[in-house]
PDB file of N, CA and C in Angstrom:
ATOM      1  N   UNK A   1      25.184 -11.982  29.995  1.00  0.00           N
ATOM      2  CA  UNK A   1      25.217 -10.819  29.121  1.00  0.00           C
ATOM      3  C   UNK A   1      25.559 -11.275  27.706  1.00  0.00           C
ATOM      4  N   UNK A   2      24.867 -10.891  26.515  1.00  0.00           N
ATOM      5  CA  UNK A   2      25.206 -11.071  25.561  1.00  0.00           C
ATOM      6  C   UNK A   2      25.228  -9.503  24.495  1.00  0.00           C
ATOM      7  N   UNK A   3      25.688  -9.872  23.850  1.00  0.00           N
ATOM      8  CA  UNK A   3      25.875  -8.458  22.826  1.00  0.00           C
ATOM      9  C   UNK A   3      24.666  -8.650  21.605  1.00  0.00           C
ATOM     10  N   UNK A   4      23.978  -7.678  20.973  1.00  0.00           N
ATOM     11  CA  UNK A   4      22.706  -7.617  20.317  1.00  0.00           C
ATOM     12  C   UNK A   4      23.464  -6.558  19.122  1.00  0.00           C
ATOM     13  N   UNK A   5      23.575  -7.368  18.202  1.00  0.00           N
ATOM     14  CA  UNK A   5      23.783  -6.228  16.986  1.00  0.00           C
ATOM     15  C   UNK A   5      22.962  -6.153  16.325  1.00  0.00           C
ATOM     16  N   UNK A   6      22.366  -4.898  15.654  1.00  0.00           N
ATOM     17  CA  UNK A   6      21.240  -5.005  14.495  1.00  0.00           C
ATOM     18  C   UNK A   6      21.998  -4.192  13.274  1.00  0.00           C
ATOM     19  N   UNK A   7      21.670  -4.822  11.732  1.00  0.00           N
ATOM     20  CA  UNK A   7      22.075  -4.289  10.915  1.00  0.00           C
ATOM     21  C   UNK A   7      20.759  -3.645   9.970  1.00  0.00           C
ATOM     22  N   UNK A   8      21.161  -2.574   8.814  1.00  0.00           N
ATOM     23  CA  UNK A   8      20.025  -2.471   8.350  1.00  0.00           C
ATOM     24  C   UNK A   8      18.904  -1.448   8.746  1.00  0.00           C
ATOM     25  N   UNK A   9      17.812  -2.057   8.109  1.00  0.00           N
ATOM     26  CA  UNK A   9      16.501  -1.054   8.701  1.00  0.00           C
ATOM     27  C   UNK A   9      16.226  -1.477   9.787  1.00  0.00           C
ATOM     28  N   UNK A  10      16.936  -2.688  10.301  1.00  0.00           N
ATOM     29  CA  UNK A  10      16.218  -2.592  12.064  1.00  0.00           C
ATOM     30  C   UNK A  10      16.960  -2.180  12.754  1.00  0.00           C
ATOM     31  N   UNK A  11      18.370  -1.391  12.444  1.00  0.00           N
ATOM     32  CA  UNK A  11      19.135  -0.501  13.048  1.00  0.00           C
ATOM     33  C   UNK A  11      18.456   0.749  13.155  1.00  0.00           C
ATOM     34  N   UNK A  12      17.982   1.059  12.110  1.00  0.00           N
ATOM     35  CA  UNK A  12      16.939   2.122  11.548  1.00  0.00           C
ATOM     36  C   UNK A  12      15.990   2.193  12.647  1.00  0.00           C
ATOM     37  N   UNK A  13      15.251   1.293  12.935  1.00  0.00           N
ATOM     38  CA  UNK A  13      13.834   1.357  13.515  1.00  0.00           C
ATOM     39  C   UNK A  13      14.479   1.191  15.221  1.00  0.00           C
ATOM     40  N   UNK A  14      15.250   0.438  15.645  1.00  0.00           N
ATOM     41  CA  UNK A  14      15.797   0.346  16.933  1.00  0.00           C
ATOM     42  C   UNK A  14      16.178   1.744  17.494  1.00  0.00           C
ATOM     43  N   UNK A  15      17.397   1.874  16.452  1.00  0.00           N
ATOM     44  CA  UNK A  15      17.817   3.656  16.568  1.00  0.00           C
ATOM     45  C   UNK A  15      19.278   3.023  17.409  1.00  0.00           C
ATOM     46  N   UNK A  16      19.688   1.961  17.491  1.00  0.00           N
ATOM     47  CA  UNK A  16      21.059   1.414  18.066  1.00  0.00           C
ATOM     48  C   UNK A  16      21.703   0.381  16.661  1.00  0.00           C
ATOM     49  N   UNK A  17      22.548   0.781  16.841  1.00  0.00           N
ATOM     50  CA  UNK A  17      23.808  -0.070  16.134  1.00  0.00           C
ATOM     51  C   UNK A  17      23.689  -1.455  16.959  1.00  0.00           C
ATOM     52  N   UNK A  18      24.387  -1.437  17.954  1.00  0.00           N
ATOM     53  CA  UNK A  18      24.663  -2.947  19.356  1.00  0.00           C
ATOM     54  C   UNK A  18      23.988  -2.425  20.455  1.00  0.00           C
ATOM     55  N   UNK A  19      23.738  -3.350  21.483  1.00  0.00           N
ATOM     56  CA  UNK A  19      23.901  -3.043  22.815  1.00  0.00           C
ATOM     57  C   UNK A  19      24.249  -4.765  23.248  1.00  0.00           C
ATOM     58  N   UNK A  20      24.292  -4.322  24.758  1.00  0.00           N
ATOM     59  CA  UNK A  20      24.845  -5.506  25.753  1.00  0.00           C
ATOM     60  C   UNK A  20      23.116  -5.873  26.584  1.00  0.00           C
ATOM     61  N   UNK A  21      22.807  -6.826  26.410  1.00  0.00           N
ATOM     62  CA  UNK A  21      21.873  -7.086  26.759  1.00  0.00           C
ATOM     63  C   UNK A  21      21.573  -8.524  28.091  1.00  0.00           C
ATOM     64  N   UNK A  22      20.892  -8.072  29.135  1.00  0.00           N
ATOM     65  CA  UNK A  22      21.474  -8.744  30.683  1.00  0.00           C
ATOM     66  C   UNK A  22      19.643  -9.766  29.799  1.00  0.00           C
ATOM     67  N   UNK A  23      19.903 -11.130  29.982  1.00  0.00           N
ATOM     68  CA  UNK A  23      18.617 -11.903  29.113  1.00  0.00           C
ATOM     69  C   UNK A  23      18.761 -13.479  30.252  1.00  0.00           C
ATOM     70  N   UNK A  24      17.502 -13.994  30.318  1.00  0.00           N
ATOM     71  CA  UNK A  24      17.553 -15.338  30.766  1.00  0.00           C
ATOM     72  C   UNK A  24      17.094 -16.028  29.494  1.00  0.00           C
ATOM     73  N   UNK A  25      17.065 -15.850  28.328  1.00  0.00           N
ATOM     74  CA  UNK A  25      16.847 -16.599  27.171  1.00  0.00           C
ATOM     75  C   UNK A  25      17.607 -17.659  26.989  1.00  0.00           C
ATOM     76  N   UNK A  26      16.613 -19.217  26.657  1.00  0.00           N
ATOM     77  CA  UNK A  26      17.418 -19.973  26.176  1.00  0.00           C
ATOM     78  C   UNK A  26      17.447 -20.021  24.921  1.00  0.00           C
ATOM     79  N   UNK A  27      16.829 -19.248  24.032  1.00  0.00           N
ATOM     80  CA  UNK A  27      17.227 -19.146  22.640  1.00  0.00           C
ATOM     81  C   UNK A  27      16.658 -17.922  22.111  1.00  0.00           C
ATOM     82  N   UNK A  28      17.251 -18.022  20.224  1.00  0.00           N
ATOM     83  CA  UNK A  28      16.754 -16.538  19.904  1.00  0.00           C
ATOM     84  C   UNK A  28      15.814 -16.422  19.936  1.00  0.00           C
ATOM     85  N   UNK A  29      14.849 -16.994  20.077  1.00  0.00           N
ATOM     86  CA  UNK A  29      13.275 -16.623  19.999  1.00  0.00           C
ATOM     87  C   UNK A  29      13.015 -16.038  20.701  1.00  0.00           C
ATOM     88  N   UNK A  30      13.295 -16.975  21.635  1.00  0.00           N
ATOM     89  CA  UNK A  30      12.862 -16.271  23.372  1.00  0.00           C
ATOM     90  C   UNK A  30      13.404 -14.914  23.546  1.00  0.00           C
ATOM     91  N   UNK A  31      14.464 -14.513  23.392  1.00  0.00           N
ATOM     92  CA  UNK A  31      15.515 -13.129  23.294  1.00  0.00           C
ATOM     93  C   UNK A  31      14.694 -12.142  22.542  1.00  0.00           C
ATOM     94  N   UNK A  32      14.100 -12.772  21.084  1.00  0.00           N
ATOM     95  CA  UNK A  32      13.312 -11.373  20.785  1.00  0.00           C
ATOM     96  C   UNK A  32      12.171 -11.665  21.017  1.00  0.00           C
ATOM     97  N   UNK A  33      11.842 -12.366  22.278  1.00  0.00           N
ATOM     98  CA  UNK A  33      10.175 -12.190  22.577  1.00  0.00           C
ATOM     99  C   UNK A  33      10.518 -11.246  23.887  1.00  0.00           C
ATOM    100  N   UNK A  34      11.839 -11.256  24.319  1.00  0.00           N
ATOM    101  CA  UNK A  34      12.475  -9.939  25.603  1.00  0.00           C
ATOM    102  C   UNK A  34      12.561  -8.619  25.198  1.00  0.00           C
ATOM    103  N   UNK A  35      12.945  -8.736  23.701  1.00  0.00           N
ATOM    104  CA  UNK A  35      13.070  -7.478  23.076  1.00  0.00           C
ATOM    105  C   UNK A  35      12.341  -6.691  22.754  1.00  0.00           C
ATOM    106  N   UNK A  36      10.732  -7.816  22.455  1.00  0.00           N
ATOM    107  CA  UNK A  36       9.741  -6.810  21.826  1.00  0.00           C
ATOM    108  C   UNK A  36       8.637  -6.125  22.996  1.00  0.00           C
ATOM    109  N   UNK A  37       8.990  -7.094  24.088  1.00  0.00           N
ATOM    110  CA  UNK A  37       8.402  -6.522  25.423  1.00  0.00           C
ATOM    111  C   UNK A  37       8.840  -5.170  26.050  1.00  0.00           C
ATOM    112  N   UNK A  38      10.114  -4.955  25.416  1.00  0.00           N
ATOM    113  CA  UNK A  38      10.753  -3.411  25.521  1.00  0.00           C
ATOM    114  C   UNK A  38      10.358  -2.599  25.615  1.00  0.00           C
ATOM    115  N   UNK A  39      10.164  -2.120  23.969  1.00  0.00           N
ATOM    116  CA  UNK A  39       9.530  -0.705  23.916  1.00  0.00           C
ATOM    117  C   UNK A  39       8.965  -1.189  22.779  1.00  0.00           C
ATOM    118  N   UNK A  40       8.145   0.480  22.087  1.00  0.00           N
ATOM    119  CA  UNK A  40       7.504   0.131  21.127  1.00  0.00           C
ATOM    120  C   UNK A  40       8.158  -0.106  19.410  1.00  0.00           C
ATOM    121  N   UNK A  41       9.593   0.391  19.680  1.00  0.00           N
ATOM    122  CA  UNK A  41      10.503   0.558  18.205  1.00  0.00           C
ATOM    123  C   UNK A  41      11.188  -1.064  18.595  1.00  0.00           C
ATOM    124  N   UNK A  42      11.013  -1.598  19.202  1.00  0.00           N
ATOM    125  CA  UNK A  42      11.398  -2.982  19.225  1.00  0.00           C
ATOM    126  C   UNK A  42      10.438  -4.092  18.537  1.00  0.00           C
ATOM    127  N   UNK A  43       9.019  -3.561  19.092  1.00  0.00           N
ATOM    128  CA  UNK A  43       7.961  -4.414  18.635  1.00  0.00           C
ATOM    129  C   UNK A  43       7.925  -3.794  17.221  1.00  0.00           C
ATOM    130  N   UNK A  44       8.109  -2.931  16.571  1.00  0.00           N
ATOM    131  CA  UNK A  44       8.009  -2.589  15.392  1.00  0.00           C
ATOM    132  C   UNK A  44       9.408  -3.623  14.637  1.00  0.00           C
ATOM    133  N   UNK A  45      10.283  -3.646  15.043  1.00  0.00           N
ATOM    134  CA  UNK A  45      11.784  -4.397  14.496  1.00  0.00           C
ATOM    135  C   UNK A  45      11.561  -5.505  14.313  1.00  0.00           C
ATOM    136  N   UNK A  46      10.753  -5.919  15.614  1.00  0.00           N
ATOM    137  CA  UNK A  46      10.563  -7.399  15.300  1.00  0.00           C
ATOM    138  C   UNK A  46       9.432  -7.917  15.261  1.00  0.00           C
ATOM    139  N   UNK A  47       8.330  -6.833  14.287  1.00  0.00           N
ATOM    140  CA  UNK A  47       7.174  -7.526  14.250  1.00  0.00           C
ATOM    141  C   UNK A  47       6.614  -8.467  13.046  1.00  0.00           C
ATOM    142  N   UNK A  48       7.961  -9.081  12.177  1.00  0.00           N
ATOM    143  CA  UNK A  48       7.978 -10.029  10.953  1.00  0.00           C
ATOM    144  C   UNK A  48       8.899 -10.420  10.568  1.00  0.00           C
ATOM    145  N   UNK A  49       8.847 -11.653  11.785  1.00  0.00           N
ATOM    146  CA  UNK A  49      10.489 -12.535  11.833  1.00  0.00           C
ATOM    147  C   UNK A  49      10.592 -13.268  10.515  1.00  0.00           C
ATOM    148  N   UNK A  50       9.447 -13.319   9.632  1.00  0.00           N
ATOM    149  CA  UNK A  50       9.882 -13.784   8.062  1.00  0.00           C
ATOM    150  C   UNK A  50      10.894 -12.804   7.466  1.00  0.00           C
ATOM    151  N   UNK A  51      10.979 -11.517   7.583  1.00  0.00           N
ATOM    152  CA  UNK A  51      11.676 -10.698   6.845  1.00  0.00           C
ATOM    153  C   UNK A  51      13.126 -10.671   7.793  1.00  0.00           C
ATOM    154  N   UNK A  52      13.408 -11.082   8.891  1.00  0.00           N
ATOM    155  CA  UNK A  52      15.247 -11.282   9.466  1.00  0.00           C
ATOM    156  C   UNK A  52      15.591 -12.873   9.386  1.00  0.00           C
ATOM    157  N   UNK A  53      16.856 -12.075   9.360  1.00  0.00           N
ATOM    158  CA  UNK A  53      17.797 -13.462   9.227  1.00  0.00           C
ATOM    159  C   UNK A  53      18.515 -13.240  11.306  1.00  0.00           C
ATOM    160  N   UNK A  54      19.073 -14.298  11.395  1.00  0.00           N
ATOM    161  CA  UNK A  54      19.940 -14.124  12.416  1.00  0.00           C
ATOM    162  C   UNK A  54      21.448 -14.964  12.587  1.00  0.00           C
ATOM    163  N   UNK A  55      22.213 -14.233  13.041  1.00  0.00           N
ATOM    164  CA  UNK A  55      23.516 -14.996  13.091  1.00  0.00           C
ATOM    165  C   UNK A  55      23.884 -15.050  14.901  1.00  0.00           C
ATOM    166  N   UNK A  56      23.872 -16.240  14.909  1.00  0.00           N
ATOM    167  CA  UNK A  56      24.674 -16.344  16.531  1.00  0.00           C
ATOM    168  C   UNK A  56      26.907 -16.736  16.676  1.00  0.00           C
ATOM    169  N   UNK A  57      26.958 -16.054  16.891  1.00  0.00           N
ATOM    170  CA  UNK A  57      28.404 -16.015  17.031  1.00  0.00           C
ATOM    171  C   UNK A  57      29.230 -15.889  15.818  1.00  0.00           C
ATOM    172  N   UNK A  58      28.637 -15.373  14.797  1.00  0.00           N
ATOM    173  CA  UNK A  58      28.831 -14.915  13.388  1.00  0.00           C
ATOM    174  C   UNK A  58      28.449 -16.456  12.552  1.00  0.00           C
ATOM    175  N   UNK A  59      27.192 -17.223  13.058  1.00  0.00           N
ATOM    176  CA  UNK A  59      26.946 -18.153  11.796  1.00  0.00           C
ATOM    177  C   UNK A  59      25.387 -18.063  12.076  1.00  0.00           C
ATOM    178  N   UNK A  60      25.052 -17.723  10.889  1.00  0.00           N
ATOM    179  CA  UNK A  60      23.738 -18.051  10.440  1.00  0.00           C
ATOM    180  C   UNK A  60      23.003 -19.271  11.373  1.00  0.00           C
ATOM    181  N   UNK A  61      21.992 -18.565  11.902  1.00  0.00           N
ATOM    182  CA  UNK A  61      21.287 -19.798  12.956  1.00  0.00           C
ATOM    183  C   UNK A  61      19.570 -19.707  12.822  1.00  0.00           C
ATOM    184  N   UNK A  62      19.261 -19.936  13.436  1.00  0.00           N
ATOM    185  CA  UNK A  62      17.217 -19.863  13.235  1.00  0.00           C
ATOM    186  C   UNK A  62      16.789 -19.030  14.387  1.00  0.00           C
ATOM    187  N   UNK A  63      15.340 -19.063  14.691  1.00  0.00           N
ATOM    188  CA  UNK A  63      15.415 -18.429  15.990  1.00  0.00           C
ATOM    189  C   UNK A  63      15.416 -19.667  16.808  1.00  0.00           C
ATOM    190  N   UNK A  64      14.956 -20.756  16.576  1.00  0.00           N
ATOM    191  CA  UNK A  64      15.099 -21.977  17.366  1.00  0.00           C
ATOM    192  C   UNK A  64      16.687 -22.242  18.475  1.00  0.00           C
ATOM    193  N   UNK A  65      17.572 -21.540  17.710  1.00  0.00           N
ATOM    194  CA  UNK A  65      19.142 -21.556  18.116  1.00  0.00           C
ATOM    195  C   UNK A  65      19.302 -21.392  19.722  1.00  0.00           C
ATOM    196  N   UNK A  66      19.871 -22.423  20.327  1.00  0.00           N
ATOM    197  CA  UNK A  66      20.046 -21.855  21.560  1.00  0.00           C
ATOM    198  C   UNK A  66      21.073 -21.148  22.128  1.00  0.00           C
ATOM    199  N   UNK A  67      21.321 -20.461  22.853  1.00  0.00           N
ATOM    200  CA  UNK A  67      22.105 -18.970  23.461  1.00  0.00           C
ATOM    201  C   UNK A  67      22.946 -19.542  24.391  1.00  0.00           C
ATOM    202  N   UNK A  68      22.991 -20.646  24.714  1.00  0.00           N
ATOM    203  CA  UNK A  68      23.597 -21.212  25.635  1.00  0.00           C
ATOM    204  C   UNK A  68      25.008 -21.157  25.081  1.00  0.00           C
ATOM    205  N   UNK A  69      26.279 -19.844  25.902  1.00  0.00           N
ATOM    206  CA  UNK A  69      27.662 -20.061  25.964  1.00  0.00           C
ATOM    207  C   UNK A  69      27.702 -18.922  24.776  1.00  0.00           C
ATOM    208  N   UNK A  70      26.526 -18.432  24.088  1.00  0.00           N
ATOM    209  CA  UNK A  70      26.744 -17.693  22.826  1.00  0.00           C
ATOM    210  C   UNK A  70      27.113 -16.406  23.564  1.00  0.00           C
ATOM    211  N   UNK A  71      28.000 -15.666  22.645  1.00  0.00           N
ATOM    212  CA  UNK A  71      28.844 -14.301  23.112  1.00  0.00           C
ATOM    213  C   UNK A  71      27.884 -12.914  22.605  1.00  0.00           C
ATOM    214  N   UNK A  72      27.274 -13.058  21.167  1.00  0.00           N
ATOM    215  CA  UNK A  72      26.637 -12.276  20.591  1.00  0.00           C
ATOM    216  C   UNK A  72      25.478 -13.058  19.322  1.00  0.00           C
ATOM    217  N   UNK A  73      24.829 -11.863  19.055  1.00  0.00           N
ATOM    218  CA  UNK A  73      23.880 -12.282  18.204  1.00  0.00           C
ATOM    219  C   UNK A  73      23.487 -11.127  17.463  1.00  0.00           C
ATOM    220  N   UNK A  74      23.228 -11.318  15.767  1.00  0.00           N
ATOM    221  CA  UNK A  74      23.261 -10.187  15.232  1.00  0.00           C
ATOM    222  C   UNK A  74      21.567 -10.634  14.330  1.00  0.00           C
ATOM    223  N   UNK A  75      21.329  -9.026  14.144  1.00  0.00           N
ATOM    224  CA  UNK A  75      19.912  -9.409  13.485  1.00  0.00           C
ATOM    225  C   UNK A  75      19.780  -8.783  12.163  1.00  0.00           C
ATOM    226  N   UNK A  76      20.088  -9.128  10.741  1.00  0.00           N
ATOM    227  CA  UNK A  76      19.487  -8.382   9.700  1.00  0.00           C
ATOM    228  C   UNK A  76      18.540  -8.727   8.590  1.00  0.00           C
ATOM    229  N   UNK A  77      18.311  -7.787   7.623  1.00  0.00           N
ATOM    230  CA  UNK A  77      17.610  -8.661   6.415  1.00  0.00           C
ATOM    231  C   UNK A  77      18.288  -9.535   5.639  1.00  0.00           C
ATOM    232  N   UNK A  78      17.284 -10.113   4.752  1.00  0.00           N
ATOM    233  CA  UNK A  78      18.081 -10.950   3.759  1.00  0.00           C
ATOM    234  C   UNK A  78      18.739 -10.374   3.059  1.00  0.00           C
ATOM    235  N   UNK A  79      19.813 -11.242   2.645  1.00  0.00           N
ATOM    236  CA  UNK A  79      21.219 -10.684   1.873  1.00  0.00           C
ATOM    237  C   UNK A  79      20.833 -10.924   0.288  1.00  0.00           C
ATOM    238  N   UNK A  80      20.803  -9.592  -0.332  1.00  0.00           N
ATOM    239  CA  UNK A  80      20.741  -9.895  -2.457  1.00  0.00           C
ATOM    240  C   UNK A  80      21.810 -10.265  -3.161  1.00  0.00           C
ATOM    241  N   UNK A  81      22.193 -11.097  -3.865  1.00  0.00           N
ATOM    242  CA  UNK A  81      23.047 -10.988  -4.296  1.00  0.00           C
ATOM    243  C   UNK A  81      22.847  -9.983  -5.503  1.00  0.00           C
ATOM    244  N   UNK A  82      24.190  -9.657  -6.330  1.00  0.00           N
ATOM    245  CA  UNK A  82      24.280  -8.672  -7.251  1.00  0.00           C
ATOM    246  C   UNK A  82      25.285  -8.707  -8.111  1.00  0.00           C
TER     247      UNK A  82
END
């Protein structure tokens, strides 16, 4: 079980803040290739992995990252500075 946070407009488009998600993924990729098999507001979230960033256990990771022992994983856009 891992925890799935989305921030942002793909909170927006998901329509969830978190959930707990039961996954045999060995990495993020793989996790949102589980996600977008979902439903259809999933495949919309994650249909332009150029536009998210991802953090695994609160550090910035790729989707390459593997999940192995990871507790959570969060998904948002890029950050502006200002």
């Amino acid at each position: 079980m891992i925890e799935v946070l989305y921030f942002a407009w793909v909170r927006e488009r998901i329509g969830l803040p978190r959930e707990t998600v039961q996954t045999g993924a060995q990495t993020v990729g793989e996790l949102v290739e589980e996600l977008r098999g979902r439903e259809e507001r999933y495949a919309l979230a994650f249909s332009d992995l150029e536009s998210l960033r991802v953090a695994v256990d609160q550090e910035l990771a790729g989707f390459d990252a593997p999940l192995k022992g990871a507790r959570e994983v969060a998904f948002f856009p890029p950050m502006t500075g200002g």
